[in-house]
PDB file of N, CA and C in Angstrom:
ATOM      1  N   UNK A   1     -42.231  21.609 -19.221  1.00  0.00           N
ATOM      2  CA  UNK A   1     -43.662  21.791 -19.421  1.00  0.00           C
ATOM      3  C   UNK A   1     -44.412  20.922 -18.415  1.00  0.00           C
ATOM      4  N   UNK A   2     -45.352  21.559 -17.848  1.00  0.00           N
ATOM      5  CA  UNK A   2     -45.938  20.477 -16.630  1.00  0.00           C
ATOM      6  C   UNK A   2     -47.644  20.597 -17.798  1.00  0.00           C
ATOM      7  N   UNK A   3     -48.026  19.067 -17.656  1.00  0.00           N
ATOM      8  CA  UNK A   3     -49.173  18.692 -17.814  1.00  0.00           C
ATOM      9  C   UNK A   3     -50.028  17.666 -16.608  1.00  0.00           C
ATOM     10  N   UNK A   4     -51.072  18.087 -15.985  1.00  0.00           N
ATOM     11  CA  UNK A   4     -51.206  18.221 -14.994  1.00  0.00           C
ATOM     12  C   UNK A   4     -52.866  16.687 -15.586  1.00  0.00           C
ATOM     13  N   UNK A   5     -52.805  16.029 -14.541  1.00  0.00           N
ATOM     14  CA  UNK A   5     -54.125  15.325 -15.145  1.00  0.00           C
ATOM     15  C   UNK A   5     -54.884  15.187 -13.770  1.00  0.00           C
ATOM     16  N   UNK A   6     -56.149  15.049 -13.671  1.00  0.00           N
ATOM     17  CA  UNK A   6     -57.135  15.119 -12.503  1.00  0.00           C
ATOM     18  C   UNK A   6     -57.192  13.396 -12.371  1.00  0.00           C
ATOM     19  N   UNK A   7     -57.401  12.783 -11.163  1.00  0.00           N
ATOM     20  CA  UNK A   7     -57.294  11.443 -10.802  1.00  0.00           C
ATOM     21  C   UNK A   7     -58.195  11.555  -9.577  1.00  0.00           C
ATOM     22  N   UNK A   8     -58.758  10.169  -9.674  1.00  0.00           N
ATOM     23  CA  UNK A   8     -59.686   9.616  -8.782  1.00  0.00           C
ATOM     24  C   UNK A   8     -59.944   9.937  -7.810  1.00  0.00           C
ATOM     25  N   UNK A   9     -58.639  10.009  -6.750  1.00  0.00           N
ATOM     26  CA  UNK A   9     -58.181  10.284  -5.268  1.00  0.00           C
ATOM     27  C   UNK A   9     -58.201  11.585  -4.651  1.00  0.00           C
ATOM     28  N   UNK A  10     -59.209  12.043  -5.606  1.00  0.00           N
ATOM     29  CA  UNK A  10     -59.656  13.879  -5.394  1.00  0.00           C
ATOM     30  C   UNK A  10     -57.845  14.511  -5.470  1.00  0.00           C
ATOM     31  N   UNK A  11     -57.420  14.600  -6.807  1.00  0.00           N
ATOM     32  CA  UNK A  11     -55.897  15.141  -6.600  1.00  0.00           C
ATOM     33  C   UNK A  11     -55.767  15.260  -8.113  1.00  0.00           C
ATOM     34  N   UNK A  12     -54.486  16.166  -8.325  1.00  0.00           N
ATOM     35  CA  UNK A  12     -53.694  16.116  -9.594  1.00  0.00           C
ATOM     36  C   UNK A  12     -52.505  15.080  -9.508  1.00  0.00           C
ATOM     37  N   UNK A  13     -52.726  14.214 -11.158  1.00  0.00           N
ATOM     38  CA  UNK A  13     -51.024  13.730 -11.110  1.00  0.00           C
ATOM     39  C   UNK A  13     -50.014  15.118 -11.729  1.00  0.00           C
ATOM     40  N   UNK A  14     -48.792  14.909 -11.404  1.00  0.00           N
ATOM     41  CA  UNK A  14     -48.323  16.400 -12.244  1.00  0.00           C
ATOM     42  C   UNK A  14     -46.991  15.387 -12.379  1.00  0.00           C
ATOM     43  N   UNK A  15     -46.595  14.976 -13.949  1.00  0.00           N
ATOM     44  CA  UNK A  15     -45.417  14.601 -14.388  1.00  0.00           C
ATOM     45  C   UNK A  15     -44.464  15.634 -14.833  1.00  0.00           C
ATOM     46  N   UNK A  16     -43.242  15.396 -14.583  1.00  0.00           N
ATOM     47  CA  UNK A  16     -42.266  16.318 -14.710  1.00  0.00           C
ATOM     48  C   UNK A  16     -40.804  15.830 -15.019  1.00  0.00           C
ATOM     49  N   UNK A  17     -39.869  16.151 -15.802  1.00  0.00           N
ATOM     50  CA  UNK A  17     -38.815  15.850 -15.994  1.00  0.00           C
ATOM     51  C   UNK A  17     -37.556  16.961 -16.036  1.00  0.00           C
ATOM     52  N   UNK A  18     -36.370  16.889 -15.565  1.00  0.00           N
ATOM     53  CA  UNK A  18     -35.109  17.727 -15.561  1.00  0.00           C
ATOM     54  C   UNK A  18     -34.434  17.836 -17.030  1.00  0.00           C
ATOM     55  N   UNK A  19     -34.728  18.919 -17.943  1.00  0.00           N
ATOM     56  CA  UNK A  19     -34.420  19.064 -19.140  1.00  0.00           C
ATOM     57  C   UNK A  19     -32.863  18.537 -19.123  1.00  0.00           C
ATOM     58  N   UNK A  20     -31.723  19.556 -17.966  1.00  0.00           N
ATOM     59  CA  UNK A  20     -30.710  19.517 -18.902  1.00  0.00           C
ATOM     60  C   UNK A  20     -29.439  18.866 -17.723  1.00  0.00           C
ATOM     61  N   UNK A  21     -29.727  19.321 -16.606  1.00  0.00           N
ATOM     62  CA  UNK A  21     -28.982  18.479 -15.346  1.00  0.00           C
ATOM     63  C   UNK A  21     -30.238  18.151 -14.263  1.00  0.00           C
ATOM     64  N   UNK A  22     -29.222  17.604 -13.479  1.00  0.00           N
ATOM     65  CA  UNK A  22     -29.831  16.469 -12.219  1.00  0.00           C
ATOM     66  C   UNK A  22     -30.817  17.481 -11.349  1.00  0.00           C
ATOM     67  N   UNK A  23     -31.894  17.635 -11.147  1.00  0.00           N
ATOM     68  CA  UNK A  23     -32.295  18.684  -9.698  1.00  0.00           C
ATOM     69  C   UNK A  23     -32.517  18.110  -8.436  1.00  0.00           C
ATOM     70  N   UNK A  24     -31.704  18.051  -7.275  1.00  0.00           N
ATOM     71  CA  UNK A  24     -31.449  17.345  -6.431  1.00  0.00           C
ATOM     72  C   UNK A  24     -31.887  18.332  -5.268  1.00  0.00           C
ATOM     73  N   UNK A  25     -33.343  17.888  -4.235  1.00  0.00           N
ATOM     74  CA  UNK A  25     -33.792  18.236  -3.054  1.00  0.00           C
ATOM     75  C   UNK A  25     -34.529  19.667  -3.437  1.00  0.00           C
ATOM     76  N   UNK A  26     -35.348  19.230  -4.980  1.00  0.00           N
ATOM     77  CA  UNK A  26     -36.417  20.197  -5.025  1.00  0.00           C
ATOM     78  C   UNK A  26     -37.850  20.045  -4.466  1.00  0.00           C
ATOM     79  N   UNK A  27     -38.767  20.888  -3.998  1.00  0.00           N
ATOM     80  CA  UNK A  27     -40.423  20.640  -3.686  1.00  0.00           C
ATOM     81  C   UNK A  27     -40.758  21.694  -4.186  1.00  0.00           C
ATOM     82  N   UNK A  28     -42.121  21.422  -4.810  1.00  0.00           N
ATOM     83  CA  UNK A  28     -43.016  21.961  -5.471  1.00  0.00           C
ATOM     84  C   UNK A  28     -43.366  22.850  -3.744  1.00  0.00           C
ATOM     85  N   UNK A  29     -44.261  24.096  -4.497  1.00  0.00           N
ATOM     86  CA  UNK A  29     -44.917  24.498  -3.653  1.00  0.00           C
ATOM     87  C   UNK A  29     -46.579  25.398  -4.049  1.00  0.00           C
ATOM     88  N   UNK A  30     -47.282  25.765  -3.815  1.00  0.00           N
ATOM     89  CA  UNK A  30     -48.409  26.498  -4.492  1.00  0.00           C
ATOM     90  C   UNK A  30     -49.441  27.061  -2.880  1.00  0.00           C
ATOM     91  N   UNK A  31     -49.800  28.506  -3.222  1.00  0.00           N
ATOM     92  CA  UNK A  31     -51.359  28.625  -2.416  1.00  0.00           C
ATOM     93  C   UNK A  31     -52.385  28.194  -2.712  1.00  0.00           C
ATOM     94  N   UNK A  32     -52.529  26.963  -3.617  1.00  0.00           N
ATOM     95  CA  UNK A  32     -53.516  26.315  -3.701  1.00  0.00           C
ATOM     96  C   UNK A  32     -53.864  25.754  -2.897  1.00  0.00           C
ATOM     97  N   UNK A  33     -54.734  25.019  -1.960  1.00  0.00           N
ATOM     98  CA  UNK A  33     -55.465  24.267  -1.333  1.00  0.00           C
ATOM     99  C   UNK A  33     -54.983  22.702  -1.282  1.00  0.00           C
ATOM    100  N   UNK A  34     -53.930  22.546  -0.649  1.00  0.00           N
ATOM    101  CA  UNK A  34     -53.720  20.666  -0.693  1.00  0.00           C
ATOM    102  C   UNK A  34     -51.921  20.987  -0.778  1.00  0.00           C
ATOM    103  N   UNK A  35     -51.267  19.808  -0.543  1.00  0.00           N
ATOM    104  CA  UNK A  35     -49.917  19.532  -0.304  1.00  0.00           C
ATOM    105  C   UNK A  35     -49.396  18.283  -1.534  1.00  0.00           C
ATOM    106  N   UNK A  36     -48.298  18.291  -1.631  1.00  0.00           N
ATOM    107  CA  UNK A  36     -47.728  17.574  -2.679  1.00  0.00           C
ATOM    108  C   UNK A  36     -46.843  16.724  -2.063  1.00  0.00           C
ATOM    109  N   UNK A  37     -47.026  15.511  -2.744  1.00  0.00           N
ATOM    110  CA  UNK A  37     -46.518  14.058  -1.965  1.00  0.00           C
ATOM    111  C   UNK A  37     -44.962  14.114  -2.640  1.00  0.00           C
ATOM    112  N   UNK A  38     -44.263  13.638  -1.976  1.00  0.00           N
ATOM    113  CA  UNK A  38     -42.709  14.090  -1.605  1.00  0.00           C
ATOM    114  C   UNK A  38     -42.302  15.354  -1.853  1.00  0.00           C
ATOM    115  N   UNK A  39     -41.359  15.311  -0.260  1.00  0.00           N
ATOM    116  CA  UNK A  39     -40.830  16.475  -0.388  1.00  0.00           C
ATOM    117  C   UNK A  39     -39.359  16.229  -0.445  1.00  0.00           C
ATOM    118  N   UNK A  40     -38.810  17.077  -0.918  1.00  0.00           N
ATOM    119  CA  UNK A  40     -36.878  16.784  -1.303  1.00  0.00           C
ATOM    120  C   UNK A  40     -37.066  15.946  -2.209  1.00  0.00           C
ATOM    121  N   UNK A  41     -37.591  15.829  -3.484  1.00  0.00           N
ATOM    122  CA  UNK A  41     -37.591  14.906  -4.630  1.00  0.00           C
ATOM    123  C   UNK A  41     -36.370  15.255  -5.713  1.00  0.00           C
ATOM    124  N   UNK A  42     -35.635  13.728  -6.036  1.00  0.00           N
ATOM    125  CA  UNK A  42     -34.658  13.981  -7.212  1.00  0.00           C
ATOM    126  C   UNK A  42     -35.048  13.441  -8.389  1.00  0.00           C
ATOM    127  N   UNK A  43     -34.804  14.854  -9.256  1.00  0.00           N
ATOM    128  CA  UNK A  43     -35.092  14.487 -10.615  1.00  0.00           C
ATOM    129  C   UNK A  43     -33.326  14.280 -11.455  1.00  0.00           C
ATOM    130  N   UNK A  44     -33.306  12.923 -12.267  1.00  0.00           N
ATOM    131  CA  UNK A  44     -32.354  13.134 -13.152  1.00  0.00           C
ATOM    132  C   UNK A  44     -32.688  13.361 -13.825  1.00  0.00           C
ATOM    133  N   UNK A  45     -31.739  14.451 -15.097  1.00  0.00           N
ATOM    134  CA  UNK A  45     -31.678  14.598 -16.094  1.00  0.00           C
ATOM    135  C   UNK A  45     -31.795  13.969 -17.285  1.00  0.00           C
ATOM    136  N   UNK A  46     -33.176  14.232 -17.887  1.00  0.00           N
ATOM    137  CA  UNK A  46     -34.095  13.845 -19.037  1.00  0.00           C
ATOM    138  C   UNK A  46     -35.048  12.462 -18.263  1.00  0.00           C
ATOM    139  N   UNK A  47     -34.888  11.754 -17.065  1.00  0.00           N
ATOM    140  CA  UNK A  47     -35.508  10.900 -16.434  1.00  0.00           C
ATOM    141  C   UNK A  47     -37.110  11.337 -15.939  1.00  0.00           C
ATOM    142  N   UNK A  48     -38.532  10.323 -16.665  1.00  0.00           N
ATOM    143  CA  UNK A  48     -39.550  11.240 -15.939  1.00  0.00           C
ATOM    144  C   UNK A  48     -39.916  11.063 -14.514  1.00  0.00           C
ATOM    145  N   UNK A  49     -40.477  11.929 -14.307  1.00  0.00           N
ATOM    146  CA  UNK A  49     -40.929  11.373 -12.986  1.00  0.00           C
ATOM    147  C   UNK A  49     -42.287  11.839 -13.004  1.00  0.00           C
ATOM    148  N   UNK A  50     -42.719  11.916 -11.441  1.00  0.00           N
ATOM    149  CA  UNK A  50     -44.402  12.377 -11.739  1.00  0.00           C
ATOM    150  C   UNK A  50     -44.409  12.611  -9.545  1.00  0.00           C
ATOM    151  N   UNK A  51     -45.367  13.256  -9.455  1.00  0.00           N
ATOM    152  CA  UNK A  51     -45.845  13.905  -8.172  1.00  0.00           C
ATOM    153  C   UNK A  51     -46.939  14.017  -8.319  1.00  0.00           C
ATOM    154  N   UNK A  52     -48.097  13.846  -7.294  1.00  0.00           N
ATOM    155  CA  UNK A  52     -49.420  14.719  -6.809  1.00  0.00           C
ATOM    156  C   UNK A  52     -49.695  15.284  -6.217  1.00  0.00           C
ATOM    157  N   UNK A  53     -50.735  16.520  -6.296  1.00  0.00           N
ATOM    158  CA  UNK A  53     -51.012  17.107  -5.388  1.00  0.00           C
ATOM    159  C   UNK A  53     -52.294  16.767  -5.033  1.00  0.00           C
ATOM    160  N   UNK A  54     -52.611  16.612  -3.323  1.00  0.00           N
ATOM    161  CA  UNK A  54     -53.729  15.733  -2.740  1.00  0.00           C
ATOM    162  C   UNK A  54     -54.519  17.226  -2.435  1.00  0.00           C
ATOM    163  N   UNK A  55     -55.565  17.188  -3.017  1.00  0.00           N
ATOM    164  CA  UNK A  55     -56.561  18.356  -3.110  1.00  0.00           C
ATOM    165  C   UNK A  55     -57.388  18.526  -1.938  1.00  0.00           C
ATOM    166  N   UNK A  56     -57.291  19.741  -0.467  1.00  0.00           N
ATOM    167  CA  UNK A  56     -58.321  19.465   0.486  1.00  0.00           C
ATOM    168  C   UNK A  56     -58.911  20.791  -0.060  1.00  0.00           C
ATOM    169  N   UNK A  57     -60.485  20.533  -0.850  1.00  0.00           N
ATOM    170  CA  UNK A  57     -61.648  20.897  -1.109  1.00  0.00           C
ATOM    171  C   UNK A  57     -61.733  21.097  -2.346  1.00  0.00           C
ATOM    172  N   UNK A  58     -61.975  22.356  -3.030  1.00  0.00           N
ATOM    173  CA  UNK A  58     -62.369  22.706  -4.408  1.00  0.00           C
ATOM    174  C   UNK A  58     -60.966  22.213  -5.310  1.00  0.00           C
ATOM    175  N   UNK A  59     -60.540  22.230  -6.516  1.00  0.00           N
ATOM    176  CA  UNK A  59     -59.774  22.801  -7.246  1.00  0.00           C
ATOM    177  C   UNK A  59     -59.440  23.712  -8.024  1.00  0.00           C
ATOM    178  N   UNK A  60     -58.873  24.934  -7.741  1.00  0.00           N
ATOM    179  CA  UNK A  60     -58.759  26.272  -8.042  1.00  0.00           C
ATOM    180  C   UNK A  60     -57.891  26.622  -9.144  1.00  0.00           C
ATOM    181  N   UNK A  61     -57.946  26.057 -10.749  1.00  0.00           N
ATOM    182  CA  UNK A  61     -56.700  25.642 -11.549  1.00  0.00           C
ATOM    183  C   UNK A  61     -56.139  27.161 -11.577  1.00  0.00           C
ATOM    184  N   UNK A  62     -56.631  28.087 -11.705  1.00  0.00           N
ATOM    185  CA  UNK A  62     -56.259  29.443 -11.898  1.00  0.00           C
ATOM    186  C   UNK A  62     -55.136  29.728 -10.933  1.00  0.00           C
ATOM    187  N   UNK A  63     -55.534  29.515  -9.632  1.00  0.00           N
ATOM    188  CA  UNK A  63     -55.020  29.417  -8.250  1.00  0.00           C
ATOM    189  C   UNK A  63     -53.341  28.540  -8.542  1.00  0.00           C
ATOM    190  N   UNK A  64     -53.363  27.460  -8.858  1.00  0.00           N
ATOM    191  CA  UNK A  64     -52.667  26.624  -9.056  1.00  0.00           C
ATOM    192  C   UNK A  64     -51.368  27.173 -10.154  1.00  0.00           C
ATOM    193  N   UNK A  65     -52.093  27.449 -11.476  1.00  0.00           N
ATOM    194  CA  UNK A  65     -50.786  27.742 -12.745  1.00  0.00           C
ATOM    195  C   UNK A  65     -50.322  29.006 -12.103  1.00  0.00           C
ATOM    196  N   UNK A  66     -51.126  29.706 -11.239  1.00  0.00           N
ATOM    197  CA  UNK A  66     -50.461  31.537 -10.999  1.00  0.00           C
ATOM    198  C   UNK A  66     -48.816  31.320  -9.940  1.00  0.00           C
ATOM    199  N   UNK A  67     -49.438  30.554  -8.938  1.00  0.00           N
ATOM    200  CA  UNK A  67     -48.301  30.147  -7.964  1.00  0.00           C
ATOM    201  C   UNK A  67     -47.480  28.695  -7.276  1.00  0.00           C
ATOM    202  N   UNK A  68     -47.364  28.276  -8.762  1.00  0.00           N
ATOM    203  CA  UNK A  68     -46.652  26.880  -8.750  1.00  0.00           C
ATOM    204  C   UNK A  68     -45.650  27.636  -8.751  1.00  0.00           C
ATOM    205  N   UNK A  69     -44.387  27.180  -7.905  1.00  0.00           N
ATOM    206  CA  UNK A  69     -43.089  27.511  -7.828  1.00  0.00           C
ATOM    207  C   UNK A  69     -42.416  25.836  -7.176  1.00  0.00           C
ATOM    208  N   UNK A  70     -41.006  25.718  -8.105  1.00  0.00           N
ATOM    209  CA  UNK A  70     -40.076  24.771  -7.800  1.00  0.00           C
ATOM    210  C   UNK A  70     -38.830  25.612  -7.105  1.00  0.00           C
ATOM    211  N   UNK A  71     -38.922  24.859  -5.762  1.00  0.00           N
ATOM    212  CA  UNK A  71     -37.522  25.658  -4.870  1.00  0.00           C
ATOM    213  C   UNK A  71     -36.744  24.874  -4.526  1.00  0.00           C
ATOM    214  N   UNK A  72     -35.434  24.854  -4.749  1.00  0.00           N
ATOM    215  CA  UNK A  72     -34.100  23.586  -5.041  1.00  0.00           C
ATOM    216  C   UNK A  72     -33.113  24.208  -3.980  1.00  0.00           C
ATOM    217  N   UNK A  73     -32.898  23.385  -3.444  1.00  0.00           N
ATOM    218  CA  UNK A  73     -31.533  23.015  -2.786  1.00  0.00           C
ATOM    219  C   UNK A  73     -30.489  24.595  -3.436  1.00  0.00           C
ATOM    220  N   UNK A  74     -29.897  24.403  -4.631  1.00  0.00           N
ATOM    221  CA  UNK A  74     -28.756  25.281  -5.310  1.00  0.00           C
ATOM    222  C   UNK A  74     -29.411  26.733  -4.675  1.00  0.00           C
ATOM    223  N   UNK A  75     -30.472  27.290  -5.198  1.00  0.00           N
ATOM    224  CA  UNK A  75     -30.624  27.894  -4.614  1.00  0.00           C
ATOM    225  C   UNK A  75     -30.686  29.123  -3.737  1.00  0.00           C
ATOM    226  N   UNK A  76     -30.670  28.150  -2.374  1.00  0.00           N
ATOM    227  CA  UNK A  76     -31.079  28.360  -1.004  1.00  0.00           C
ATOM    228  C   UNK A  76     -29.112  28.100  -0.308  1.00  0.00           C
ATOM    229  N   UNK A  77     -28.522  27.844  -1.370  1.00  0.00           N
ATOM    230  CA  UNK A  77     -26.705  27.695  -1.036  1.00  0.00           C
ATOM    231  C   UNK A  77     -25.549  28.686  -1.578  1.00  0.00           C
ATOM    232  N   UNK A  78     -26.514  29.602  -2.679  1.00  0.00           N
ATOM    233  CA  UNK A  78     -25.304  30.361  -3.380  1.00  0.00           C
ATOM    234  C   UNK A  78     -24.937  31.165  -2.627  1.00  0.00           C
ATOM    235  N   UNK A  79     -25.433  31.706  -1.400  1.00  0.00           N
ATOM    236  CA  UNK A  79     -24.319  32.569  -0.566  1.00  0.00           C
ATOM    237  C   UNK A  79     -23.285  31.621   0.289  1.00  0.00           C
ATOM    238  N   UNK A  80     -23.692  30.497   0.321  1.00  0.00           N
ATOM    239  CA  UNK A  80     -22.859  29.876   0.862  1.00  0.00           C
ATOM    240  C   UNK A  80     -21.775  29.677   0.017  1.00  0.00           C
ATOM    241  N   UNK A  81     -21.559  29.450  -1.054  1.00  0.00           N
ATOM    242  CA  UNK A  81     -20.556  28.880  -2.135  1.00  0.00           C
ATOM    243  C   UNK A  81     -19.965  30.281  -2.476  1.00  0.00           C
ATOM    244  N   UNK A  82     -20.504  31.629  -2.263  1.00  0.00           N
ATOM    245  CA  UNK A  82     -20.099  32.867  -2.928  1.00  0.00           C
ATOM    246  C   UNK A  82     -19.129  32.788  -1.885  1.00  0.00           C
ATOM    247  N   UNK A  83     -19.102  32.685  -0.603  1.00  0.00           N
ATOM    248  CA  UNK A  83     -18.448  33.282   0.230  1.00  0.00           C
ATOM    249  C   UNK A  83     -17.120  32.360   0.181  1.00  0.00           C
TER     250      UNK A  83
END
C-alpha cells in the first residue's frame, strides 16, 4: 500500500515496504511531472523504507496513482534465466 504525504520541498514523501521477499534494483517510475530520488533502490523484506518524488510544477495526483509503476531488476532477466 503506498501512502503518499506532501512535504515542504515542493515534493511527495512516498513510504514503502517489501511484503514478502527482498526487491533488489527496483525504481519507481510515473508521467507525472518530477523524478524520484534513488534509483536502483533495495527494499528488504518487511523493512520500511521511504522515497520522494521532487515535483517540477503543479501536482497532478490523478496523473500520479494512474501511472506509478515499480520496475525490478527480476523482471527485465527472465529471458535470461529461461534460456
Amino acid at each position: 500500500m503506498w501512502v503518499a504525504r506532501l512535504v515542504r520541498e515542493g515534493g511527495l514523501r512516498l513510504p514503502f515496504r517489501a511484503r514478502r521477499a527482498a526487491a533488489v534494483f527496483f525504481a519507481l517510475t510515473t508521467t507525472g511531472r518530477g523524478r524520484f530520488i534513488g534509483n536502483a533502490m533495495l527494499a528488504e523484506a518487511g523493512a520500511p523504507r521511504q522515497t520522494a518524488l521532487v515535483l517540477w510544477g503543479a501536482l497532478n495526483i490523478t496523473a500520479l496513482k494512474r501511472s506509478l509503476r515499480v520496475e525490478h531488476l527480476a523482471e527485465n532477466l527472465a529471458h535470461v534465466v529461461q534460456q
